[in-house]
N, C-alpha and C. Protein backbone atom coordinates (compact mmCIF):
# COMPACT_ATOMS: atom_id res chain seq x y z
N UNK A 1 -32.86 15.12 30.56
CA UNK A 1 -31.70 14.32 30.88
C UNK A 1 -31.28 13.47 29.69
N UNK A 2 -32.27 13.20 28.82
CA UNK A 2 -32.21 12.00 27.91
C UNK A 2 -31.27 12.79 26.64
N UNK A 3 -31.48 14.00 26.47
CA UNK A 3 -31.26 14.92 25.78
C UNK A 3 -29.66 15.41 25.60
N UNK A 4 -29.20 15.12 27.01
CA UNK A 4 -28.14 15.76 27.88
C UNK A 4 -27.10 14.34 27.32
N UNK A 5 -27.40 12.76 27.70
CA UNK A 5 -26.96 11.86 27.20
C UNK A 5 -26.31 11.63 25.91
N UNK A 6 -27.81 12.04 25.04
CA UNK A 6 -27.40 12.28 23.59
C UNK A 6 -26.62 13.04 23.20
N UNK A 7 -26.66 14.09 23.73
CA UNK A 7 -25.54 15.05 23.30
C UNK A 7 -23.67 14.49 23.81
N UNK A 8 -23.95 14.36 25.04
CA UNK A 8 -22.52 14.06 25.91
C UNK A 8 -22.11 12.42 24.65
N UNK A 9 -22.76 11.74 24.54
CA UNK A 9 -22.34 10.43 23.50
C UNK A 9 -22.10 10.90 21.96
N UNK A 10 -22.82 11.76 21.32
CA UNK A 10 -21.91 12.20 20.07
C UNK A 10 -21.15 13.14 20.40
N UNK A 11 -20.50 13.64 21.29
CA UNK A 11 -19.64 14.76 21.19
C UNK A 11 -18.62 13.53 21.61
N UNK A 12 -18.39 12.82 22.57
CA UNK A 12 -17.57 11.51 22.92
C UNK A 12 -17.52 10.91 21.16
N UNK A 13 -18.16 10.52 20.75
CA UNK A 13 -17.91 9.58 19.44
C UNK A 13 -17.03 10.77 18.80
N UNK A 14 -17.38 11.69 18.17
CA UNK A 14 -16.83 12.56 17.28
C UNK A 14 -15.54 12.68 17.49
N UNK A 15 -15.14 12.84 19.27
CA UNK A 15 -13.89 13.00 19.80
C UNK A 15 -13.35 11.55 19.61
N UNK A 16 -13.35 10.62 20.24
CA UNK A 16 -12.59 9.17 19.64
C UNK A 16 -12.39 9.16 18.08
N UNK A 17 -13.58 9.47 17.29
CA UNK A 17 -13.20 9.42 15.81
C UNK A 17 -12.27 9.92 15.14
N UNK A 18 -11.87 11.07 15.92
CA UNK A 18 -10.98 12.77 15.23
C UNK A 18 -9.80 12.31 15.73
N UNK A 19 -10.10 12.53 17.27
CA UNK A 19 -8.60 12.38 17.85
C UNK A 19 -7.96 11.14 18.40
N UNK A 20 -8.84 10.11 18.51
CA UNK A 20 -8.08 9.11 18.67
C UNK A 20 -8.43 8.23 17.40
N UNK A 21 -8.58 7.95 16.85
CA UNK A 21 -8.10 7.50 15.35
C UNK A 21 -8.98 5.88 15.62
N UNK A 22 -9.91 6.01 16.60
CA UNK A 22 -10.62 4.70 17.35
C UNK A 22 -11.18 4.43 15.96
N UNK A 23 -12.04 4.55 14.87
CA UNK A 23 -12.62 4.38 14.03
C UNK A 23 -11.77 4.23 12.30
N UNK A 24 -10.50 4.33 12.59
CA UNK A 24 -9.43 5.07 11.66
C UNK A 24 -9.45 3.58 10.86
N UNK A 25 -9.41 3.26 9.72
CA UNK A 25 -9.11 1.85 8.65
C UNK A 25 -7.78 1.83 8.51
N UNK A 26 -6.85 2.26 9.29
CA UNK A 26 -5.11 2.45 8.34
C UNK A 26 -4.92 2.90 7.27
N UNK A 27 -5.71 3.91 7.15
CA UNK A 27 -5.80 4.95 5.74
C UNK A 27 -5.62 5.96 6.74
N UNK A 28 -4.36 6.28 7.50
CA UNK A 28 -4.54 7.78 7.98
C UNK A 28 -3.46 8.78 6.83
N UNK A 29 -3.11 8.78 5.92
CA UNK A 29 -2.51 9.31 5.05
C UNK A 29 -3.32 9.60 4.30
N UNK A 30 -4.82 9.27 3.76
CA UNK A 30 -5.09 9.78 2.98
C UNK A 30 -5.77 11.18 2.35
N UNK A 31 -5.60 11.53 3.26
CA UNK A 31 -5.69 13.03 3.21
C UNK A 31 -4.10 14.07 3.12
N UNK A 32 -3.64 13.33 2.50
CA UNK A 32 -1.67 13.41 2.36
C UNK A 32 -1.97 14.73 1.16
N UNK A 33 -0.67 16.11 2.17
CA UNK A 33 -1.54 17.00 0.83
C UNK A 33 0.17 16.61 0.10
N UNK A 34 -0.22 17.91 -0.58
CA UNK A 34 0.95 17.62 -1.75
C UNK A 34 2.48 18.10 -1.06
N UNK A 35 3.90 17.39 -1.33
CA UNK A 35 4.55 18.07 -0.49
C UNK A 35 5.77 17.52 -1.84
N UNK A 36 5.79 17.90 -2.87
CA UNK A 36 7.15 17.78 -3.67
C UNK A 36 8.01 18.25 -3.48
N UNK A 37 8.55 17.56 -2.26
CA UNK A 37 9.94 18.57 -1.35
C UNK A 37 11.07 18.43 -2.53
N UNK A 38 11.07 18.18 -3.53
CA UNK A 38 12.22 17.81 -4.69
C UNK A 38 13.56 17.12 -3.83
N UNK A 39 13.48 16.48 -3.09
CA UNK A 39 14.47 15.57 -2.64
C UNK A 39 14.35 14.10 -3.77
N UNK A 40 13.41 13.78 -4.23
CA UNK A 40 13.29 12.51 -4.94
C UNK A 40 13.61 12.94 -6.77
N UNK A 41 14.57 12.50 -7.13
CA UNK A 41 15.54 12.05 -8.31
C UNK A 41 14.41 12.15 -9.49
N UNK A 42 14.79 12.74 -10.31
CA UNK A 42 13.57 12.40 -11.56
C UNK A 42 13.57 11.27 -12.05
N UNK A 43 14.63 10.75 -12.22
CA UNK A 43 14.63 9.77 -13.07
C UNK A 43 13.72 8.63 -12.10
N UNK A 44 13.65 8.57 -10.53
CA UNK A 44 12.60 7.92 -10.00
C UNK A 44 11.36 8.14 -9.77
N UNK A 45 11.34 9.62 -9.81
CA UNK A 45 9.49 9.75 -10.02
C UNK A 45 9.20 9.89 -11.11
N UNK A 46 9.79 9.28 -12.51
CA UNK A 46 9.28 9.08 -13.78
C UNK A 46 9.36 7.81 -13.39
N UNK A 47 9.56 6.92 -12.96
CA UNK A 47 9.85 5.44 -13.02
C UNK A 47 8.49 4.86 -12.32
N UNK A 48 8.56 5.45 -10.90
CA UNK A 48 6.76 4.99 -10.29
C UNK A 48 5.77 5.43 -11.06
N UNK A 49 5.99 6.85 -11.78
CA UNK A 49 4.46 7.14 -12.70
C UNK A 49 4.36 6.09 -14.14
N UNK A 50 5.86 5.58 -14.26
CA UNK A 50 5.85 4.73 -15.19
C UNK A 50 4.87 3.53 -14.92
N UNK A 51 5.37 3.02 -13.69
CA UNK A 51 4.70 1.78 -12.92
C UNK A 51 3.15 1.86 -12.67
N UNK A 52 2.74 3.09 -11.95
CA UNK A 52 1.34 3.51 -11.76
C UNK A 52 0.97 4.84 -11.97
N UNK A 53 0.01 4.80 -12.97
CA UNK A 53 -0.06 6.40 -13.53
C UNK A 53 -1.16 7.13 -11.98
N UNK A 54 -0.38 8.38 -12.31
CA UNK A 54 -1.58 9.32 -11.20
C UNK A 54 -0.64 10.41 -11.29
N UNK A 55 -0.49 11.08 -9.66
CA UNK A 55 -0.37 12.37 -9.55
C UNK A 55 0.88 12.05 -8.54
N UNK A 56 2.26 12.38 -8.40
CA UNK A 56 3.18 12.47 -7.43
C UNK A 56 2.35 12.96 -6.17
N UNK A 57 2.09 12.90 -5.21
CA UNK A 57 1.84 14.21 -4.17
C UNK A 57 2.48 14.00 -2.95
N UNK A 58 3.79 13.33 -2.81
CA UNK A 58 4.74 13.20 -1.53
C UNK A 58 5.78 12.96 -1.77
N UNK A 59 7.26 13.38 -1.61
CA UNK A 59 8.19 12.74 -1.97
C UNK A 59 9.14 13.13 -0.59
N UNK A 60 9.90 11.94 -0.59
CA UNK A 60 10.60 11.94 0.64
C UNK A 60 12.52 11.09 0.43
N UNK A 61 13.18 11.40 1.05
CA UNK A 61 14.40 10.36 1.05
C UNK A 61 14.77 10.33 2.86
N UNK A 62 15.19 9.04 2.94
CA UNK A 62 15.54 9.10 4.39
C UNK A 62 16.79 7.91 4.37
N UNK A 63 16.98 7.55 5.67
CA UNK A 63 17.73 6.30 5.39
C UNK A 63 17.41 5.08 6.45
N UNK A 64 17.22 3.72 5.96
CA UNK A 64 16.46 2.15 6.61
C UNK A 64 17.63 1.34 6.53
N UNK A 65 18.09 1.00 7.74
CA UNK A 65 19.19 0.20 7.65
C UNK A 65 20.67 -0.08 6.71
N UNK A 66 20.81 1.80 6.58
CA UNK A 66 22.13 1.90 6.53
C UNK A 66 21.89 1.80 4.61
N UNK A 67 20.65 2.13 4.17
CA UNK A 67 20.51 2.14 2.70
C UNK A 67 19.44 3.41 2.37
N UNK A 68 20.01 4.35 1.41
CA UNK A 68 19.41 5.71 1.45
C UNK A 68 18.31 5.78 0.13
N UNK A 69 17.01 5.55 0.85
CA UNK A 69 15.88 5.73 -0.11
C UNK A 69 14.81 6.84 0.15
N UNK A 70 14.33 6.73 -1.58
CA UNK A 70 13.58 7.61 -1.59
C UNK A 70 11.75 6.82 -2.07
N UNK A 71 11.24 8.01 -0.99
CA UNK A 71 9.79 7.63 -1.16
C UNK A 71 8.79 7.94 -1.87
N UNK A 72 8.25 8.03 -2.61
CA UNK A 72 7.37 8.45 -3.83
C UNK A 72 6.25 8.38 -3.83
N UNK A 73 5.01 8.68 -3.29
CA UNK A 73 3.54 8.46 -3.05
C UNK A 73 2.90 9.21 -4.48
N UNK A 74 2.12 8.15 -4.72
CA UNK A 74 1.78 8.48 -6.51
C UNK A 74 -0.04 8.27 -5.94
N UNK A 75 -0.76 9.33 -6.55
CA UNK A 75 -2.62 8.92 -5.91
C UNK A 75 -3.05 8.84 -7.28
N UNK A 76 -3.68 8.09 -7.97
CA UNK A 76 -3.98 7.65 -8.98
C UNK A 76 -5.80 8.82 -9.16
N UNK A 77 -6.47 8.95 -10.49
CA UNK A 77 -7.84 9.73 -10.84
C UNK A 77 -8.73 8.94 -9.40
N UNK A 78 -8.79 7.91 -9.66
CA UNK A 78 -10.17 7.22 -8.62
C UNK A 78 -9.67 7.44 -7.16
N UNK A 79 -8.30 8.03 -6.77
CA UNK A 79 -8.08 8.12 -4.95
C UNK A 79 -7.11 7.52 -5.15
N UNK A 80 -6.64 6.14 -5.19
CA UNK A 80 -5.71 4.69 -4.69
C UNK A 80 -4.33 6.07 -4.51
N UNK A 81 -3.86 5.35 -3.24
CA UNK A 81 -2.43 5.41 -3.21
C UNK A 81 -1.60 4.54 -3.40
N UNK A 82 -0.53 4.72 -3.95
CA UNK A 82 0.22 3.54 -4.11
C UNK A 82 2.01 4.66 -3.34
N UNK A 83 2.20 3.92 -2.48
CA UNK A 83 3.58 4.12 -2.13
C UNK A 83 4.89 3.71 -2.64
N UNK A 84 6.08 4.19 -2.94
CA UNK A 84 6.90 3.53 -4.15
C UNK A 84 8.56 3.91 -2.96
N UNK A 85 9.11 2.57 -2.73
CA UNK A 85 10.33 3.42 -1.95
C UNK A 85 11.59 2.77 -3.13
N UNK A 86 12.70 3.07 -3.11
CA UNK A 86 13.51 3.13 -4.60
C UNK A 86 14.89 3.40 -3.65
N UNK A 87 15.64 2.41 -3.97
CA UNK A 87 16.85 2.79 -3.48
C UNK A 87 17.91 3.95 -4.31
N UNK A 88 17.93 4.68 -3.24
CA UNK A 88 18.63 6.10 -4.22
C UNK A 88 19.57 6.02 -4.77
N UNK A 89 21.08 5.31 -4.72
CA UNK A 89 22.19 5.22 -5.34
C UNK A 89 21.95 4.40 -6.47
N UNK A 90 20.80 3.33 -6.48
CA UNK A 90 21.01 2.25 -7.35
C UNK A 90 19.27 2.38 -9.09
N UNK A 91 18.16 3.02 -7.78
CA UNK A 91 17.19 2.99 -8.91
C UNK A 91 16.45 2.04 -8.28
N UNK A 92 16.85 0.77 -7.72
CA UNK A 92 16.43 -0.55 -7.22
C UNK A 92 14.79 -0.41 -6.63
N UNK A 93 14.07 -0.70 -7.03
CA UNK A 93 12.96 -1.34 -6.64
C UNK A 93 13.36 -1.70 -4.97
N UNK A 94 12.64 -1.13 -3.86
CA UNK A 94 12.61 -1.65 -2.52
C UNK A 94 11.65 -2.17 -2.19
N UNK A 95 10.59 -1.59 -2.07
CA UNK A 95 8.98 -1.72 -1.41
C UNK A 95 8.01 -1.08 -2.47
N UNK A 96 6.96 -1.50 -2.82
CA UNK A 96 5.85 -0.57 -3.03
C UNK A 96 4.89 -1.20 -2.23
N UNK A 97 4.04 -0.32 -1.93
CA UNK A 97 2.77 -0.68 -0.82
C UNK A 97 1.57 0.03 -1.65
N UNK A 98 0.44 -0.81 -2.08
CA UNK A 98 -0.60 -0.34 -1.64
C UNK A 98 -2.30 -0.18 -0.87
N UNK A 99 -1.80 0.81 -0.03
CA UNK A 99 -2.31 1.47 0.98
C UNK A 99 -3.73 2.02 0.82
N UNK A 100 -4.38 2.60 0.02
CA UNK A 100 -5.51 2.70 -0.24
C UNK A 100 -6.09 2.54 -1.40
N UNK A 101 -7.64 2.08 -1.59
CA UNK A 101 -7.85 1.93 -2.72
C UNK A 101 -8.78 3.17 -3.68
N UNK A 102 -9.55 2.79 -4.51
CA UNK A 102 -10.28 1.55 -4.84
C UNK A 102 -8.80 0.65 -5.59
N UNK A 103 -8.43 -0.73 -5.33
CA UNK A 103 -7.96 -1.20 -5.73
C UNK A 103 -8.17 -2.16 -7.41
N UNK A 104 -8.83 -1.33 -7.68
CA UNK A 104 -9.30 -1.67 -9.47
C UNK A 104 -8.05 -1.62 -10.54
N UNK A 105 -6.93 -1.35 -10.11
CA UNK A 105 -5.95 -1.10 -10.84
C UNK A 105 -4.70 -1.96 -10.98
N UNK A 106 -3.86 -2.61 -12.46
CA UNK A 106 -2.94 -3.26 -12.11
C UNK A 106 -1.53 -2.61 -12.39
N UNK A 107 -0.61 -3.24 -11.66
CA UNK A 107 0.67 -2.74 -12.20
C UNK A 107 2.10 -3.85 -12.40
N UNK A 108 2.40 -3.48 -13.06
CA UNK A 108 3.72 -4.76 -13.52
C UNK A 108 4.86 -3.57 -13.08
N UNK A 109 5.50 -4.34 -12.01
CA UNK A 109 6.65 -3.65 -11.11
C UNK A 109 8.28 -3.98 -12.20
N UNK A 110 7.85 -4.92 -12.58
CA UNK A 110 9.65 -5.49 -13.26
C UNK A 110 9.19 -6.53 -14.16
N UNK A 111 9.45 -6.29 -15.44
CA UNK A 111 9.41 -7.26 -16.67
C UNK A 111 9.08 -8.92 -16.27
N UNK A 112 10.28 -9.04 -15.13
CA UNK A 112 10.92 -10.65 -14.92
C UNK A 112 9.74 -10.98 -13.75
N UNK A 113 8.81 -10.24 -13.20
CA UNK A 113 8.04 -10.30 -12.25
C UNK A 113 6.60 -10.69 -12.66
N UNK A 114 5.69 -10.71 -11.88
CA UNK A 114 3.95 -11.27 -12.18
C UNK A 114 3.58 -10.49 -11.44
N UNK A 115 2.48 -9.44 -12.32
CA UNK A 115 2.05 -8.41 -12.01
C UNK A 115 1.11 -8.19 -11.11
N UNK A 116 0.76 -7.32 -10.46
CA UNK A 116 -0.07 -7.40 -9.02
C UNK A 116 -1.50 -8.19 -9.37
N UNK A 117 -2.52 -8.27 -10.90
CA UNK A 117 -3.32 -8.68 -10.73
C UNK A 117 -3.33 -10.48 -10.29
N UNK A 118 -1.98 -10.71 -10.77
CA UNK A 118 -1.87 -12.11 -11.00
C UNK A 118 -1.49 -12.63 -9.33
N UNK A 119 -0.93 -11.83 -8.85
CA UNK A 119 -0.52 -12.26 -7.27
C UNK A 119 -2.06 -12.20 -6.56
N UNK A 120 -2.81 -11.16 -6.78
CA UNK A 120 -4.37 -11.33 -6.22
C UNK A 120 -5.13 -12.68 -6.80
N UNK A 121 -4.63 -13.10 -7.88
CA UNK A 121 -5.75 -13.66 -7.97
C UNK A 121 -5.14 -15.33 -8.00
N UNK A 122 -3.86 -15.45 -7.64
CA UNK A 122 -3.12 -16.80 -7.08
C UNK A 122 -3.23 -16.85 -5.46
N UNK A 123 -3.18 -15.90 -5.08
CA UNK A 123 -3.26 -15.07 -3.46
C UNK A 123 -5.07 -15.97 -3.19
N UNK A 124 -5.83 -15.18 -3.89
CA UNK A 124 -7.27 -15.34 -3.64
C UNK A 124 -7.70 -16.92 -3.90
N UNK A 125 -7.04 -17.56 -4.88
CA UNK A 125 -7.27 -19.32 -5.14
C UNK A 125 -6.76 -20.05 -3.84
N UNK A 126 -5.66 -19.35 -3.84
CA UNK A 126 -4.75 -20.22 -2.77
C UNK A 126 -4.98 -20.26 -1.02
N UNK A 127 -5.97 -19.17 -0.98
CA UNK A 127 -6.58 -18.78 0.11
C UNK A 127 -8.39 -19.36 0.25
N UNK A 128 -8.68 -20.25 -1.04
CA UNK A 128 -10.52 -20.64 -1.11
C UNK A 128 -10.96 -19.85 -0.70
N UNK A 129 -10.68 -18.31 -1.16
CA UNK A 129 -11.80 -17.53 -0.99
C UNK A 129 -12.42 -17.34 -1.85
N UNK A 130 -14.18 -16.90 -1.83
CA UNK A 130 -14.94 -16.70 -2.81
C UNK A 130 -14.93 -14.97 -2.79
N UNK A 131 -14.36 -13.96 -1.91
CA UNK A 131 -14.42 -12.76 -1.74
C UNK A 131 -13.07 -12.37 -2.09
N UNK A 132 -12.42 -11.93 -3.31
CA UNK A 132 -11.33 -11.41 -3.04
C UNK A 132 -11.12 -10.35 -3.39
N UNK A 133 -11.88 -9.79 -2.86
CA UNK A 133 -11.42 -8.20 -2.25
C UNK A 133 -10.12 -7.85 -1.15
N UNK A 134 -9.54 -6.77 -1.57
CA UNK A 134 -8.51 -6.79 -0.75
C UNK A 134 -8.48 -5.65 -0.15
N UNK A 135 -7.85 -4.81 1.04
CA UNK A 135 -7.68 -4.33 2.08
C UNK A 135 -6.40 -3.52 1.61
N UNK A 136 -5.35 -3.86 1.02
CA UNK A 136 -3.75 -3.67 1.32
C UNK A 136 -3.15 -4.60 0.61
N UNK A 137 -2.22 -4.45 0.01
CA UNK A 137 -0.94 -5.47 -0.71
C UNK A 137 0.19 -4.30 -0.52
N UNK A 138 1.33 -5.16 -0.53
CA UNK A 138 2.86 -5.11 -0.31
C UNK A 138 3.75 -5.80 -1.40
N UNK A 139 4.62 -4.96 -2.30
CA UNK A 139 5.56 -5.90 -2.85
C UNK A 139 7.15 -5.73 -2.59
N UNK A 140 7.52 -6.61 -1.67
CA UNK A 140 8.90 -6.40 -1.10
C UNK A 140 9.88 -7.10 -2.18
N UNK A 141 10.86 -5.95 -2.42
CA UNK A 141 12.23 -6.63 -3.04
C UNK A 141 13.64 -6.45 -2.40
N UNK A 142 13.36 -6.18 -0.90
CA UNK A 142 14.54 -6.31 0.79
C UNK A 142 14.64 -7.98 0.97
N UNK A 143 14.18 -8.65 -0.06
CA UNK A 143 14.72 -10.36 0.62
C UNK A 143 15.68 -10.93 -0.57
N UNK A 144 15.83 -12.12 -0.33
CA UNK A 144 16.15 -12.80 -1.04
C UNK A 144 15.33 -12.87 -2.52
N UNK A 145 14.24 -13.04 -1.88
CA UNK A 145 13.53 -13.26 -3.45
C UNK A 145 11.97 -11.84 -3.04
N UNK A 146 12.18 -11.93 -4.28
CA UNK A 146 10.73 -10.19 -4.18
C UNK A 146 9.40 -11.19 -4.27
N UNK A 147 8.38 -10.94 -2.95
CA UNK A 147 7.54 -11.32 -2.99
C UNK A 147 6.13 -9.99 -2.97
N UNK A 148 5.02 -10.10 -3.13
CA UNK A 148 3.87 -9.89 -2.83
C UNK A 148 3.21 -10.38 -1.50
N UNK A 149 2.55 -9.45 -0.71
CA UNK A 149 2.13 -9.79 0.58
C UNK A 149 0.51 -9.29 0.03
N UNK A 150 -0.31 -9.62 0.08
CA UNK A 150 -1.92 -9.12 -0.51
C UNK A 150 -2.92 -9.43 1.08
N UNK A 151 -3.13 -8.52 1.20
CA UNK A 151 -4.32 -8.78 2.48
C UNK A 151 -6.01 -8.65 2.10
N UNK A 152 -6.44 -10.01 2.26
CA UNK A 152 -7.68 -10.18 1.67
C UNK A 152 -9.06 -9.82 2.64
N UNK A 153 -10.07 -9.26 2.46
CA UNK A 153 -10.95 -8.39 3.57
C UNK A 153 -11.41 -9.61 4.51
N UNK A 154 -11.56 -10.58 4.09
CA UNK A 154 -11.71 -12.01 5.31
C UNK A 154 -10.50 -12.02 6.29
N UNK A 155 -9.34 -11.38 5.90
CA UNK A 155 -8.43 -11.41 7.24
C UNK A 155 -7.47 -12.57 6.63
N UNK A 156 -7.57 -12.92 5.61
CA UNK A 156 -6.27 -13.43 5.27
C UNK A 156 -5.29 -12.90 4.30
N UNK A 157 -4.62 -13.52 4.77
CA UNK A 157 -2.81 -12.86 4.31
C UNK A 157 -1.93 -13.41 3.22
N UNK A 158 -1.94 -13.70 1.71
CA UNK A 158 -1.23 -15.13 1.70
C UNK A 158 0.13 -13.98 0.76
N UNK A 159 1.69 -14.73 0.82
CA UNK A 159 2.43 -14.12 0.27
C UNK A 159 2.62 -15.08 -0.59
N UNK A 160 2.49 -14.33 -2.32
CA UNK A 160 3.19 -14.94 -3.06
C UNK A 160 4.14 -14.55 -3.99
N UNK A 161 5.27 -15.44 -4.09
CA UNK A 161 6.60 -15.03 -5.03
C UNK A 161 6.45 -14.42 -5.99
N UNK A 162 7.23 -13.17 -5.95
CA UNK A 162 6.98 -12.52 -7.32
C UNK A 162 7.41 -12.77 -9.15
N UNK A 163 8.49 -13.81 -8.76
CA UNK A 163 8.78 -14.47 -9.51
C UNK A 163 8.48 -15.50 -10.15
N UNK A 164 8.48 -16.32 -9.50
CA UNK A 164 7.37 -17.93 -9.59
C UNK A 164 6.42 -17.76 -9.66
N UNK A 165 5.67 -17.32 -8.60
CA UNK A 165 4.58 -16.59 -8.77
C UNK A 165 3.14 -18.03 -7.71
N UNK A 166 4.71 -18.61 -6.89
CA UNK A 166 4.60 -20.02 -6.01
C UNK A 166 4.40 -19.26 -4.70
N UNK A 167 3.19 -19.83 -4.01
CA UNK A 167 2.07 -19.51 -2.81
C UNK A 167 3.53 -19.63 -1.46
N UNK A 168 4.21 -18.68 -1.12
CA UNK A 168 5.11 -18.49 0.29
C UNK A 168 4.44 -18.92 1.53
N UNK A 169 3.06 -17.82 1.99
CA UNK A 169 2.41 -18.53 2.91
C UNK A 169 1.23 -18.39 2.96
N UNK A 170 0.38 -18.83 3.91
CA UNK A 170 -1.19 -18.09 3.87
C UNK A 170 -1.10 -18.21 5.39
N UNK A 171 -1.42 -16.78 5.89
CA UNK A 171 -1.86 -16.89 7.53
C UNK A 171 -3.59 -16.07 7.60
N UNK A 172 -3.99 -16.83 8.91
CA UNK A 172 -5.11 -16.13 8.81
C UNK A 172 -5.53 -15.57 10.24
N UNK A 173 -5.62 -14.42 10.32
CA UNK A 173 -6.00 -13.74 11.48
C UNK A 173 -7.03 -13.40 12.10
N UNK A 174 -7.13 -14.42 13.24
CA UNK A 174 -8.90 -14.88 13.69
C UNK A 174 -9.11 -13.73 15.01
């Protein structure tokens, strides 16, 4: 019977793991195979490999509130994804996200900007953490002003200006 248990509980785990995504980190892309549907502009997937060197292996265009962009998923030698969305008529910097790591890597998005190491590590002061390891960062340029969103593995959040390079907020999720 004991036997019968064991078995019926890893075939249950394996199944939650696979198919329900119960165990999943928000890395379910990373197994993203290659799909250079050539919808994305050269002159923008020279621009993200400019930003972060690796390998194109997704490209996409769609349209977000009535503005037609294209998506660019660049996987760097060590794994990291970095996501790149680019407004198509203009070139414009929208979003980059990145989504998986190892996050050992920096990148300077725009001359006039402070480059991702510097937002981690104003992010990580401004947050008294002694761990700043991170999970995920975001650099939005859909506002008024282009900030950095950095998510630190303690569960905090802090956004800072990409410009200034002045602490927006710190939330922490208990």
């Amino acid at each position: 019977m004991k036997k019968i248990q064991v078995l019926f509980f890893a075939v249950l785990f394996s199944f939650m793991n696979t198919s329900c995504g119960l165990f999943d980190d928000d890395n379910s892309n990373d197994n993203i195979e290659e799909n250079n549907n050539g919808n994305a502009p050269q002159s923008l997937t020279d621009k993200a490999l400019a930003i972060f060197s690796g390998t194109v292996v997704y490209t996409d265009t769609y349209s977000d509130e009535g503005r037609q962009l294209v998506e660019i998923v660049v996987r760097n030698e060590e794994g990291a994804r970095v996501e790149f969305y680019f407004v198509q008529n203009t070139g414009e910097i929208y979003e980059i996200e990145g989504l998986s790591g190892p996050f050992n890597y920096d990148l300077q998005a725009d001359t006039s900007w402070i480059s991702l190491i510097q937002a981690i590590t104003l992010g990580c002061t401004a947050a008294n953490s002694s761990d700043c390891n991170i999970t995920e960062w975001e650099l939005y340029n859909n506002t008024a002003q282009p900030y950095y969103e950095i998510y630190f593995e303690n569960r905090v959040e802090v956004d800072v200006n990409a410009i200034t390079g002045d602490i927006i907020s710190i939330d922490t999720d208990d």
